[in-house]
Protein backbone atom coordinates (compact mmCIF):
# COMPACT_ATOMS: atom_id res chain seq x y z
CA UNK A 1 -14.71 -13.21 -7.97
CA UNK A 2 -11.39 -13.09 -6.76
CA UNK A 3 -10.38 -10.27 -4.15
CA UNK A 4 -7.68 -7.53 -5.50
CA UNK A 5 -4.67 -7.73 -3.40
CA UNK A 6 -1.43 -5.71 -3.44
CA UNK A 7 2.06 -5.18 -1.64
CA UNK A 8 3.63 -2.23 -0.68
CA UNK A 9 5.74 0.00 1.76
CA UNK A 10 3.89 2.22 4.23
CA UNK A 11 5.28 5.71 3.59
CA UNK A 12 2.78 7.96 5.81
CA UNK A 13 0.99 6.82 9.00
CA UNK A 14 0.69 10.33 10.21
CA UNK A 15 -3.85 10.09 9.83
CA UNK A 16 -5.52 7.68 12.42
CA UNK A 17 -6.60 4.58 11.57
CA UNK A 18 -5.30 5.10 7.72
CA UNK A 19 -2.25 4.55 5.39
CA UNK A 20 -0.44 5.42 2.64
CA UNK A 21 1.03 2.34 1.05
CA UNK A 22 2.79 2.93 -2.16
CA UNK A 23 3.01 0.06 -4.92
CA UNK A 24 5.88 0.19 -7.43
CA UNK A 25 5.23 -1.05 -10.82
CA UNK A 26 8.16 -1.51 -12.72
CA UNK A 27 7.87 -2.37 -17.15
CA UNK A 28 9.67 -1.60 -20.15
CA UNK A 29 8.69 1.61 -22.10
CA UNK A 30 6.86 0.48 -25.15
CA UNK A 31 8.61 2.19 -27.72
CA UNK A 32 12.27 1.94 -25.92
CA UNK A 33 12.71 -0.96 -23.88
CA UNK A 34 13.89 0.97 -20.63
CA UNK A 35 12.63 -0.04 -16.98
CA UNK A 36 10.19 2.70 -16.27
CA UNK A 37 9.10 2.35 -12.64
CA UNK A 38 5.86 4.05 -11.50
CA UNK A 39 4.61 4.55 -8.26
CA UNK A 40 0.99 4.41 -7.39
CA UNK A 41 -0.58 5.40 -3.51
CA UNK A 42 -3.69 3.55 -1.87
CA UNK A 43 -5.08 4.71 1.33
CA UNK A 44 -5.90 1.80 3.32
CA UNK A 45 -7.62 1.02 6.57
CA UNK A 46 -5.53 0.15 9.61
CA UNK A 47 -8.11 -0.48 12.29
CA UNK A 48 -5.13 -1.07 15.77
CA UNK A 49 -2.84 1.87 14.10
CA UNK A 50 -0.34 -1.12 14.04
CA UNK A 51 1.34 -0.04 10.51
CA UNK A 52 4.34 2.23 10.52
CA UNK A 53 6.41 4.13 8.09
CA UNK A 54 8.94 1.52 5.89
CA UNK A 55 6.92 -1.37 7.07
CA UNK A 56 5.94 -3.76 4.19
CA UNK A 57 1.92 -4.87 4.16
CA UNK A 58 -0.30 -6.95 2.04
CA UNK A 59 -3.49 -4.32 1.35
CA UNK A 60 -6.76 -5.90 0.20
CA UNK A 61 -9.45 -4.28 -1.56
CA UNK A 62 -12.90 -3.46 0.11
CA UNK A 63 -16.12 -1.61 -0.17
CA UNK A 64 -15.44 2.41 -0.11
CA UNK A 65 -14.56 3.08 3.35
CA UNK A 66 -14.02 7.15 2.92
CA UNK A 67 -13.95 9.22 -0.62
CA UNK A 68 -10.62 7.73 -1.06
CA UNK A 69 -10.13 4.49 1.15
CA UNK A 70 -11.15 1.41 -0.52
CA UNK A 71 -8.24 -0.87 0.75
CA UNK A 72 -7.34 -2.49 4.10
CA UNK A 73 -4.58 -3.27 5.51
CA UNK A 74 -4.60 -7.86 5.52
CA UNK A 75 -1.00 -8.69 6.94
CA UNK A 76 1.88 -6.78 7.86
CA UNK A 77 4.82 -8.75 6.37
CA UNK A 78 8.07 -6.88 7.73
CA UNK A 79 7.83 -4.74 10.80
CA UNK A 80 10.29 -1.54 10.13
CA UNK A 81 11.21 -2.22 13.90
CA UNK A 82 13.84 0.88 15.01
CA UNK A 83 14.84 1.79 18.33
């Protein structure tokens, strides 16, 4: 069985060792045909606390790690690197 992956931007890293990562899904309405885009947040594992707020990361799901962490963080793929 293939493993559920998604992409995302961090948007909290405030908890330790966890993330928010939202995942935009953007589709036509059904009835009228205009983008609707809809956000949905996963709580995912960051083990080093390497994630930070705007960075983009490939989450991957797992067994439940909490009541509401079931992801992990696989790959950061852009740092949000500001000085």
């Amino acid at each position: 069985m293939a493993v559920k992956e998604r992409v995302g931007l961090v948007v909290s890293d405030k908890m330790d060792k966890t993330v928010v990562v939202a995942i935009e899904n953007r589709a036509p309405h059904p009835k009228y045909g205009k983008i609707v885009v809809r956000t949905q947040r996963y709580k995912a594992h960051d083990e080093e606390n390497k994630c930070q707020v705007g960075d983009r990361v490939r989450i991957q799901e797992t067994r439940p790690l909490s009541r509401t962490k079931h992801w992990i963080v696989a790959d950061i793929l852009s740092s949000n690197t500001t000085s």
